[in-house]
N, C-alpha and C. Protein backbone atom coordinates (compact mmCIF):
# COMPACT_ATOMS: atom_id res chain seq x y z
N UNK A 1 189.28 26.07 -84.12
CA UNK A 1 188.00 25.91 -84.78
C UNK A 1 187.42 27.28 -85.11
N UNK A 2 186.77 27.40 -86.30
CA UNK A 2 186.10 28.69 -86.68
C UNK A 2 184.89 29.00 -86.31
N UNK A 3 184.56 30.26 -86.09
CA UNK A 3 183.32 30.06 -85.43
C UNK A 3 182.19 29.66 -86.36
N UNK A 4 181.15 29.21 -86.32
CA UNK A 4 180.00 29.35 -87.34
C UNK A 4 179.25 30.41 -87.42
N UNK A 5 179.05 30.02 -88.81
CA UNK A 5 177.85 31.49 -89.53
C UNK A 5 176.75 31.20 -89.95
N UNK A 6 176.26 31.47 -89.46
CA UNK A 6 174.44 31.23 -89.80
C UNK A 6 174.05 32.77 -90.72
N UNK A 7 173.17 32.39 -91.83
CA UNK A 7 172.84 33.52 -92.52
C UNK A 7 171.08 33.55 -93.05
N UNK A 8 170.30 33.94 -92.53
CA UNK A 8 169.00 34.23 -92.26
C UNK A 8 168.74 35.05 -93.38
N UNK A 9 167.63 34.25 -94.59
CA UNK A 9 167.20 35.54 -95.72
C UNK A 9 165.59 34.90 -95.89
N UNK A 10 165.30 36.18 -96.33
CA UNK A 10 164.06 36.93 -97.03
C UNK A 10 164.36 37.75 -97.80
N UNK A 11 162.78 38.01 -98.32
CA UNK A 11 162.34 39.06 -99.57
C UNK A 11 162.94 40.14 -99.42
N UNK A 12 162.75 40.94 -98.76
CA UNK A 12 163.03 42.31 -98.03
C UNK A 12 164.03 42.21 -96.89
N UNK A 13 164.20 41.30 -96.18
CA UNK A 13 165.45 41.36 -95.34
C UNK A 13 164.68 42.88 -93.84
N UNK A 14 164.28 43.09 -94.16
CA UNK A 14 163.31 43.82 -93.53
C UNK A 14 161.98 43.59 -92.31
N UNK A 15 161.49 41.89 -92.30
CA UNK A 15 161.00 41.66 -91.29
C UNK A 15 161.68 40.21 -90.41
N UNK A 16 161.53 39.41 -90.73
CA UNK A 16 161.82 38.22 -90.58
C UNK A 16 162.78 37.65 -89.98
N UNK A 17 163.84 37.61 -91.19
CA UNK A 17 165.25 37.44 -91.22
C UNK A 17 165.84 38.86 -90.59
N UNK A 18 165.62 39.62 -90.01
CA UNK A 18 165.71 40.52 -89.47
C UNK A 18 165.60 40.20 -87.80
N UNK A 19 164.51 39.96 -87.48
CA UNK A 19 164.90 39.55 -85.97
C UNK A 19 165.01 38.23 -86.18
N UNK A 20 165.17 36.98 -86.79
CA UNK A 20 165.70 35.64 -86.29
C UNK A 20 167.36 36.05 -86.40
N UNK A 21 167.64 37.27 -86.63
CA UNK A 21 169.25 37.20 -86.56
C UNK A 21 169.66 37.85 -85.50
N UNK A 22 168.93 38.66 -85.19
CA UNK A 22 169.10 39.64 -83.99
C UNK A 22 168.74 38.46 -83.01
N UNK A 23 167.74 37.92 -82.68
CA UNK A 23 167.65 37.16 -81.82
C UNK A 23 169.19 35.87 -81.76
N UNK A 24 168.74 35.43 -82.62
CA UNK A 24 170.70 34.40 -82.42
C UNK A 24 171.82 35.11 -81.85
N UNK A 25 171.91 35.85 -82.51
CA UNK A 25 172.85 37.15 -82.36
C UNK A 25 172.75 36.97 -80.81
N UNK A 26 171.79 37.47 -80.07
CA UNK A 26 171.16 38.24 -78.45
C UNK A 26 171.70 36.67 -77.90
N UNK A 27 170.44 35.54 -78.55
CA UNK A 27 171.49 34.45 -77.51
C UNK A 27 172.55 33.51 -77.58
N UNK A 28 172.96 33.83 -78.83
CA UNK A 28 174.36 32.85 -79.27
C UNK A 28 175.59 33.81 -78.42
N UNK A 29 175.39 34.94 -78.13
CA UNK A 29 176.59 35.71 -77.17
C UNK A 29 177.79 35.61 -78.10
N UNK A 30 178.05 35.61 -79.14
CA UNK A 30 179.61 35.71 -79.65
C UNK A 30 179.70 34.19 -80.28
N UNK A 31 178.88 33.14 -79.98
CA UNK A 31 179.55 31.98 -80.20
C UNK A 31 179.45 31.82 -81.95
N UNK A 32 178.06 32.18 -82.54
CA UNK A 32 177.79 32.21 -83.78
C UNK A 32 177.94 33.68 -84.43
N UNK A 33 178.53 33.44 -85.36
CA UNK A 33 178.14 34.92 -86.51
C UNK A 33 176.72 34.64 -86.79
N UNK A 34 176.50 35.75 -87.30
CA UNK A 34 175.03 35.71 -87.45
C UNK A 34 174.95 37.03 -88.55
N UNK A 35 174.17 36.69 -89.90
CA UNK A 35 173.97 37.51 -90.72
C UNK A 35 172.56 37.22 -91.34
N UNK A 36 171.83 38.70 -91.60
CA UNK A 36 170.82 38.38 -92.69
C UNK A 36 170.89 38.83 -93.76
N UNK A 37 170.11 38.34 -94.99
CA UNK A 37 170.04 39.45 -96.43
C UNK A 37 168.76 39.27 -97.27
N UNK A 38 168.75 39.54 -98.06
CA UNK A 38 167.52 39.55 -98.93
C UNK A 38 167.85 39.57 -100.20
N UNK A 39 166.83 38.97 -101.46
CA UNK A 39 166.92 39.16 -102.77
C UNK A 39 166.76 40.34 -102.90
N UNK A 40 165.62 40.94 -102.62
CA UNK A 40 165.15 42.47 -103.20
C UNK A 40 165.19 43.34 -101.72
N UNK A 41 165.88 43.41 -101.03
CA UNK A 41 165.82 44.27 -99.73
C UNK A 41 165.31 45.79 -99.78
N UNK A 42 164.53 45.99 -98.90
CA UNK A 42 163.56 47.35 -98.66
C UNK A 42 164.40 48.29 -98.00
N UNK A 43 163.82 49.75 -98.66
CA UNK A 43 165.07 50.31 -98.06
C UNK A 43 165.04 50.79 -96.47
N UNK A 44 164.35 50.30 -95.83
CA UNK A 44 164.59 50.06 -94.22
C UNK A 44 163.25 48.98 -93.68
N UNK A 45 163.84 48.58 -92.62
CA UNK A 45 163.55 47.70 -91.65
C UNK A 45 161.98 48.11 -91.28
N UNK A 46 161.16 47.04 -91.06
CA UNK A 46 159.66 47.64 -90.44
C UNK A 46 159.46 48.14 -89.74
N UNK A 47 159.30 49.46 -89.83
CA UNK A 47 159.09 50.50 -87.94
C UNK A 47 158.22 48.96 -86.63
N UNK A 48 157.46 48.09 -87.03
CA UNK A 48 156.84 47.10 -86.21
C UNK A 48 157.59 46.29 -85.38
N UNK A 49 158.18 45.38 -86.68
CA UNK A 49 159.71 44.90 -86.04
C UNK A 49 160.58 45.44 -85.29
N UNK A 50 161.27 47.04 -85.32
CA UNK A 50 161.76 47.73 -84.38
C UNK A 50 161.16 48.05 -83.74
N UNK A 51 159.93 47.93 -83.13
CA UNK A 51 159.81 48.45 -81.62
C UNK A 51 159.28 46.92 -81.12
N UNK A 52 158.77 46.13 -81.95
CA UNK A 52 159.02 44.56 -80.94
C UNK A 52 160.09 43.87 -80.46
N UNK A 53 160.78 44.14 -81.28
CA UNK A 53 162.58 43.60 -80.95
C UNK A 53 162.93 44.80 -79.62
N UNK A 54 162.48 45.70 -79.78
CA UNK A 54 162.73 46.78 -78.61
C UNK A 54 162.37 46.45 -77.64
N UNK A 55 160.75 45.82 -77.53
CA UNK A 55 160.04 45.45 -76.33
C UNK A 55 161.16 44.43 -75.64
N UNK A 56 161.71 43.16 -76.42
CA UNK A 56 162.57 42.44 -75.80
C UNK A 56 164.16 42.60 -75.37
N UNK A 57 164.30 44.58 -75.45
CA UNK A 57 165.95 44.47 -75.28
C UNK A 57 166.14 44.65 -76.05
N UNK A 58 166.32 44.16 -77.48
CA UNK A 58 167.06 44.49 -78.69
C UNK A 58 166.92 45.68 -79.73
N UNK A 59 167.78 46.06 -79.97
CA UNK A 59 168.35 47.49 -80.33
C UNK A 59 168.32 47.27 -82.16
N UNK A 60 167.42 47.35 -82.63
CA UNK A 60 167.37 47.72 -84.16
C UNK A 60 167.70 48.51 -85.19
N UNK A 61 167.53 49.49 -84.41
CA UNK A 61 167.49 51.04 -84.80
C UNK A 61 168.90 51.09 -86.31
N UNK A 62 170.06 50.55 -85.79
CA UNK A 62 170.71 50.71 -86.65
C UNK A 62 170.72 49.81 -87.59
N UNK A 63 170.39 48.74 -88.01
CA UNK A 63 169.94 48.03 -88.76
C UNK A 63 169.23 48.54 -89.86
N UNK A 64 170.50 48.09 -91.20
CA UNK A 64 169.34 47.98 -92.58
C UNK A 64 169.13 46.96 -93.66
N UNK A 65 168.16 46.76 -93.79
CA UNK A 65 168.34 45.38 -95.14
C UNK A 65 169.57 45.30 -96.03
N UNK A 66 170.09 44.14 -96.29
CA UNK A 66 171.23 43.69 -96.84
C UNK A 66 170.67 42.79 -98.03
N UNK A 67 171.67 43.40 -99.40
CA UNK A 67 171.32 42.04 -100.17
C UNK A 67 172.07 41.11 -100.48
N UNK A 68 171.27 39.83 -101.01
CA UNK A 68 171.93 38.66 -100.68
C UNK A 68 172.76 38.53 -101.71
N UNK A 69 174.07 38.07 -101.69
CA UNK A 69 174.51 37.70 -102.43
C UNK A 69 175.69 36.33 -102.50
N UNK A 70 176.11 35.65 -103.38
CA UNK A 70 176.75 34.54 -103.64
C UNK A 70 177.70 34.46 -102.39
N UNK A 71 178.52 35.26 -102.46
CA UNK A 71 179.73 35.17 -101.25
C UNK A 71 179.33 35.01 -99.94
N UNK A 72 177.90 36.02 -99.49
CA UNK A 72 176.99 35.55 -97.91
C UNK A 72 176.61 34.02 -97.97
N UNK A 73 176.09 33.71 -99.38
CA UNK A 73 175.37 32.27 -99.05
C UNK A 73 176.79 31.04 -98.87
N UNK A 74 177.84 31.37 -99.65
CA UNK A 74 178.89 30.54 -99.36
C UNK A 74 179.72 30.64 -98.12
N UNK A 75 179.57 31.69 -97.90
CA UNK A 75 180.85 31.80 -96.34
C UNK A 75 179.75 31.47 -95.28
N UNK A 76 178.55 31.08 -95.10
CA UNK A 76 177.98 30.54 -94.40
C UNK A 76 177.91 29.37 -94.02
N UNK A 77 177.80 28.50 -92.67
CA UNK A 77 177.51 26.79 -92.75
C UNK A 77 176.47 26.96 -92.32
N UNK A 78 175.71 27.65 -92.80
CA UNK A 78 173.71 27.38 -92.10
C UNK A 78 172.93 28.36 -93.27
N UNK A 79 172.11 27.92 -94.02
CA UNK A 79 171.62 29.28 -94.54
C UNK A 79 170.12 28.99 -94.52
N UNK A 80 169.17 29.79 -93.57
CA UNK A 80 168.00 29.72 -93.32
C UNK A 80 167.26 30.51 -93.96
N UNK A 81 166.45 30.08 -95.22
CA UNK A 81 165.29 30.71 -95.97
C UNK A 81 164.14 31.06 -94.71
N UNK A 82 163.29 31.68 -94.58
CA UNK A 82 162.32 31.83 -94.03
C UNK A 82 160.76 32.08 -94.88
N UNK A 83 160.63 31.16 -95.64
CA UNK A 83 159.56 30.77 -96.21
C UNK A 83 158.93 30.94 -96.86
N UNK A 84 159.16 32.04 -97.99
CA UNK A 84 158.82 32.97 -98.35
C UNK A 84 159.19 32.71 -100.03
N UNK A 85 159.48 31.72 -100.51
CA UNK A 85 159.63 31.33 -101.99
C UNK A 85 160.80 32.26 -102.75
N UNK A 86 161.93 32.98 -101.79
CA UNK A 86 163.09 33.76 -101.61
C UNK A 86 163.89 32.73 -103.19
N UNK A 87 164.37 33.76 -104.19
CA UNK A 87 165.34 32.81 -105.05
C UNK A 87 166.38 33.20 -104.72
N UNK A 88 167.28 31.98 -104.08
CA UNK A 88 168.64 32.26 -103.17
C UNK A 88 170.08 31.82 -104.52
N UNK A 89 170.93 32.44 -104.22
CA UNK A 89 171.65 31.28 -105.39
C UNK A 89 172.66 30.44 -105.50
């Protein structure tokens, strides 16, 4: 069996979808892939988001927005918009 991929997007890829992946990531332990991206991604992550994800353990720092594209949304079996009126395709 393959593992599953969950793929987490937003605008910017920069707040959001940014730690709901890190977080899966932290407690799926290996079982899920876990990716995020964005339509228009910023060119780094919210200094806010990295030091809250910090407060809980998680390591941001190297993390940068990804953009979304056709091949992420297909090699995925989960693809979570986060609410944001994101045009996915």
């Amino acid at each position: 069996m393959n593992t599953p991929e969950v793929l987490f997007v937003c605008v910017h890829n920069a707040g959001r979808s940014q730690m709901a992946a890190a977080l899966l990531h932290h407690h799926a332990r290996g079982r899920i892939v876990v990716r995020s991206a964005g339509s228009a991604p910023a060119a780094t992550i919210n200094p806010a988001v990295i030091q809250v994800m910090d407060e809980l353990g998680i390591d941001l720092n190297h993390e940068t927005p990804k953009r979304l594209t056709t091949d992420a949304v297909e090699a995925a079996d989960v693809v979570i918009t986060m609410g944001c009126g994101d045009a996915c395709p």
